[in-house]
N, C-alpha and C. Protein backbone atom coordinates (compact mmCIF):
# COMPACT_ATOMS: atom_id res chain seq x y z
N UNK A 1 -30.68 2.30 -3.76
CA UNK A 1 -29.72 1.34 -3.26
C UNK A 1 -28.81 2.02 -2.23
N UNK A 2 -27.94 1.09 -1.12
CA UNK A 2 -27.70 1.84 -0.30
C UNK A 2 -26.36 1.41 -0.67
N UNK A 3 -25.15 2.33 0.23
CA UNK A 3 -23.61 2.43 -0.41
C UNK A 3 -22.97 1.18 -0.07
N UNK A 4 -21.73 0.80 0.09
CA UNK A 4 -21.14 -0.39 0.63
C UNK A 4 -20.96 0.11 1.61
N UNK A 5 -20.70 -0.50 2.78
CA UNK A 5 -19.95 0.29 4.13
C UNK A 5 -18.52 0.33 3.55
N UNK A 6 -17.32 -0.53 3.05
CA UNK A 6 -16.40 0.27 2.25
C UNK A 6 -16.13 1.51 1.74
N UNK A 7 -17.19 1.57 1.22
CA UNK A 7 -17.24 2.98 0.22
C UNK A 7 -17.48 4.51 0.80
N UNK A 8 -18.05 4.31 1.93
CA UNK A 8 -18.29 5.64 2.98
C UNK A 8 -17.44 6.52 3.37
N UNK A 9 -16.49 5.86 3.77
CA UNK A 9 -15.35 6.36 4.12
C UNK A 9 -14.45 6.89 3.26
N UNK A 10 -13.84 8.24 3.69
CA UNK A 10 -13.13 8.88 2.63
C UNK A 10 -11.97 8.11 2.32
N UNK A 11 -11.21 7.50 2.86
CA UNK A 11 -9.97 6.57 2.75
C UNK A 11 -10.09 5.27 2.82
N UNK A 12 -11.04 4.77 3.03
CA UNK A 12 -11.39 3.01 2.37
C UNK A 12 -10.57 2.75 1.45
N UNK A 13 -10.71 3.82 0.20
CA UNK A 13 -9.92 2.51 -0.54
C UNK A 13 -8.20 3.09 -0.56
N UNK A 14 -7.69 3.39 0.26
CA UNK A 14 -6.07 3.68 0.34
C UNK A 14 -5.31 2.25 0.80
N UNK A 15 -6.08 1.59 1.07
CA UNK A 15 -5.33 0.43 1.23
C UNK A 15 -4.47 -0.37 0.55
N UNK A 16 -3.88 -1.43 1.19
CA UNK A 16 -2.81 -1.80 0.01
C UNK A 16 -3.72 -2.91 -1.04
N UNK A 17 -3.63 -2.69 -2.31
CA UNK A 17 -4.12 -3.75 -3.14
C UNK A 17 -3.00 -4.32 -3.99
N UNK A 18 -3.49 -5.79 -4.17
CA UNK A 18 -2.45 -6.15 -5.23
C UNK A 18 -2.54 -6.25 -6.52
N UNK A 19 -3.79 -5.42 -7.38
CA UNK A 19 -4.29 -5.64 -8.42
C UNK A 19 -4.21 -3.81 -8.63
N UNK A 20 -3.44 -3.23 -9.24
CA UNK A 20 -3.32 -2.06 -10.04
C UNK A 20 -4.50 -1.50 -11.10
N UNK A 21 -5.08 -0.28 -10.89
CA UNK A 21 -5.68 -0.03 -12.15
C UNK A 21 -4.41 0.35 -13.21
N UNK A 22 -5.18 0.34 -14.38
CA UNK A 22 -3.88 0.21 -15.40
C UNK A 22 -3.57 2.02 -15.50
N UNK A 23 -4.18 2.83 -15.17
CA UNK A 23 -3.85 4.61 -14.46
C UNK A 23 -2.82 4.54 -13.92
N UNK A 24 -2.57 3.76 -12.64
CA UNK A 24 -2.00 3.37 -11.35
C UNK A 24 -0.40 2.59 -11.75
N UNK A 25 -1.08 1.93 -12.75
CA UNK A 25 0.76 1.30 -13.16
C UNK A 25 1.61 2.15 -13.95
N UNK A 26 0.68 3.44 -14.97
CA UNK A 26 1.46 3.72 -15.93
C UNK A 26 2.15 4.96 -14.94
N UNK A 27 1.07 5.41 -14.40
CA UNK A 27 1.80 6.15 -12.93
C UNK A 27 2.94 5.65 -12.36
N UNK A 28 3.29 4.75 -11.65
CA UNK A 28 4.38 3.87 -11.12
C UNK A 28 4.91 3.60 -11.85
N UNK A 29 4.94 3.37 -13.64
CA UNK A 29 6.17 2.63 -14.48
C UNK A 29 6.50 4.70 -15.13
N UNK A 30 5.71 5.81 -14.72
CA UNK A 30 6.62 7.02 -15.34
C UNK A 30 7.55 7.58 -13.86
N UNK A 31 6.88 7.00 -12.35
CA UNK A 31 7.92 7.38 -11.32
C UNK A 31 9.46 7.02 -11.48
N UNK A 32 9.21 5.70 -12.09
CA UNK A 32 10.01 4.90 -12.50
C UNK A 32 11.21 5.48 -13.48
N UNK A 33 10.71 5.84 -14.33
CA UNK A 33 11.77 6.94 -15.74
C UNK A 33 11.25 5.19 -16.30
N UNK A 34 10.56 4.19 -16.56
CA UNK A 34 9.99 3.79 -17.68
C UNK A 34 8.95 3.99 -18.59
N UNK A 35 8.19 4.83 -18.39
CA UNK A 35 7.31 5.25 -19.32
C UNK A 35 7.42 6.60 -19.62
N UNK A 36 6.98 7.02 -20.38
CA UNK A 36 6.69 8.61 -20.95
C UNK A 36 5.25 8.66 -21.87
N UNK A 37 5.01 10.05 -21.74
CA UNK A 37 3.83 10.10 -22.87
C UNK A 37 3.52 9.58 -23.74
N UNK A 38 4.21 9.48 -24.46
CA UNK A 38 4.11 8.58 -25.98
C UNK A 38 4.15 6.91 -25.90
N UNK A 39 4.60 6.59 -24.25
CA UNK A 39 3.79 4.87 -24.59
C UNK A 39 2.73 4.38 -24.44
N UNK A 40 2.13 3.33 -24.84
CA UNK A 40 0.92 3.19 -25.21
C UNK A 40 0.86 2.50 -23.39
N UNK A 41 -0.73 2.46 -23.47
CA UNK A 41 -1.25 2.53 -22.47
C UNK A 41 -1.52 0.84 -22.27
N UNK A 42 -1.59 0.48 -23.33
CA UNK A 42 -1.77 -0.89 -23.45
C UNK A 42 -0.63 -1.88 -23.70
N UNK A 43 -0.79 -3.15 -22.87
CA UNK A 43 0.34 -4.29 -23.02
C UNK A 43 1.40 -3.44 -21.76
N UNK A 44 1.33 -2.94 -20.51
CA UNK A 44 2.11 -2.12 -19.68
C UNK A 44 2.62 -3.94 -19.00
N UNK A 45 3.52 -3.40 -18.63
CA UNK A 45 3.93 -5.01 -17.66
C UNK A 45 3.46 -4.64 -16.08
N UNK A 46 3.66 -5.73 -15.56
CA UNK A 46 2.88 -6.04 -14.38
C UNK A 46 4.48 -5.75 -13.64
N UNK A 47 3.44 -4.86 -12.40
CA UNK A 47 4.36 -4.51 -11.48
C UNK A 47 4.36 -5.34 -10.18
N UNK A 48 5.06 -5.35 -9.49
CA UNK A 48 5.45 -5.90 -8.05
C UNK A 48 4.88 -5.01 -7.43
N UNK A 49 3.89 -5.46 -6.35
CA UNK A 49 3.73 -4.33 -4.95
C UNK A 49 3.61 -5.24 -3.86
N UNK A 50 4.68 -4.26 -2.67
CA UNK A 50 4.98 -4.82 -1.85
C UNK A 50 4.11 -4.13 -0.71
N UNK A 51 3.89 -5.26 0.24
CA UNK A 51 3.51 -4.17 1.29
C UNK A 51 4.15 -4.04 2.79
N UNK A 52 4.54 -3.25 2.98
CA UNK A 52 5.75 -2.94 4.24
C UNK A 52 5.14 -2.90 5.28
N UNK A 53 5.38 -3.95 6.18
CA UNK A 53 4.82 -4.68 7.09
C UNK A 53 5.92 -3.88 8.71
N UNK A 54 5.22 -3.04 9.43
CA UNK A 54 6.24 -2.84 10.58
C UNK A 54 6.32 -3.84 11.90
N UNK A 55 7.76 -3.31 12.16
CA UNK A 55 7.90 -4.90 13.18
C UNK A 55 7.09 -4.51 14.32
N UNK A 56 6.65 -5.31 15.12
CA UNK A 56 5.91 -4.77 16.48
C UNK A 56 7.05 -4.45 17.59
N UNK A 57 6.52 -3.69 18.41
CA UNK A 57 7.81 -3.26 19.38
C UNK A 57 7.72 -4.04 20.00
N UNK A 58 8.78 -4.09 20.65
CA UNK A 58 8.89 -5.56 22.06
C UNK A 58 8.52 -4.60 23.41
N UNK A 59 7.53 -5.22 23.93
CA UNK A 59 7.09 -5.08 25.27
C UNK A 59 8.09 -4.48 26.35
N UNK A 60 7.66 -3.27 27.00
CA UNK A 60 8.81 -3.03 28.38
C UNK A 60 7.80 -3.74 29.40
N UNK A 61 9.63 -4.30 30.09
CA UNK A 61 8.71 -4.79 31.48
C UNK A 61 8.34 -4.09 32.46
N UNK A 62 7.11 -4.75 33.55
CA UNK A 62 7.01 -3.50 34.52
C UNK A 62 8.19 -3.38 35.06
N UNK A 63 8.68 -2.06 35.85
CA UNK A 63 9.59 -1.60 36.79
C UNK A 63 9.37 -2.60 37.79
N UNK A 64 8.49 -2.93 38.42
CA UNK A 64 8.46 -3.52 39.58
C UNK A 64 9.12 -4.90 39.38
N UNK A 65 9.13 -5.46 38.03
CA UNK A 65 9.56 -7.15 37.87
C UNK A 65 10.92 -7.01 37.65
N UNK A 66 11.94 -5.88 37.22
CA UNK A 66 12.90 -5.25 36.76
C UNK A 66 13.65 -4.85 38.13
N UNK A 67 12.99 -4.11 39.26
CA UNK A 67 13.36 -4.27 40.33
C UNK A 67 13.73 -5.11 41.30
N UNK A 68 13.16 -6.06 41.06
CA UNK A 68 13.52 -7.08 41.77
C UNK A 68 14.16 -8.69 41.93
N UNK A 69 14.39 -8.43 40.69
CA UNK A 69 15.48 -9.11 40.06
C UNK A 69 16.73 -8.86 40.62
């Protein structure tokens, strides 16, 4: 069988997802100072992920349209 084209790439999957493996949350709920070793891995609550969207820059005009104004 042949791979996904997804999957080829070393960073395919760094993207933003909105579905957490449950690794991934208990990770983010101990960044947090809510979890520690001793909680169970199971019943974790569902986290918020956001994804930070940058603004686009606003266009410079040419010099020449700027000039002659």
């Amino acid at each position: 069988m042949s791979i996904h084209k997804s999957l080829k790439k070393v960073g395919a999957l760094k993207r933003h997802r909105n579905v957490l493996t449950r690794s991934e949350r208990f990770k983010s709920l101990e960044d947090e100072g809510k979890a520690t070793d001793a909680t169970s891995v199971y019943g974790l609550p569902k986290l918020r992920s956001i994804l930070v969207k940058a603004k686009p820059k606003p266009k410079a005009e040419p010099a020449a349209a700027v000039a002659g104004a």
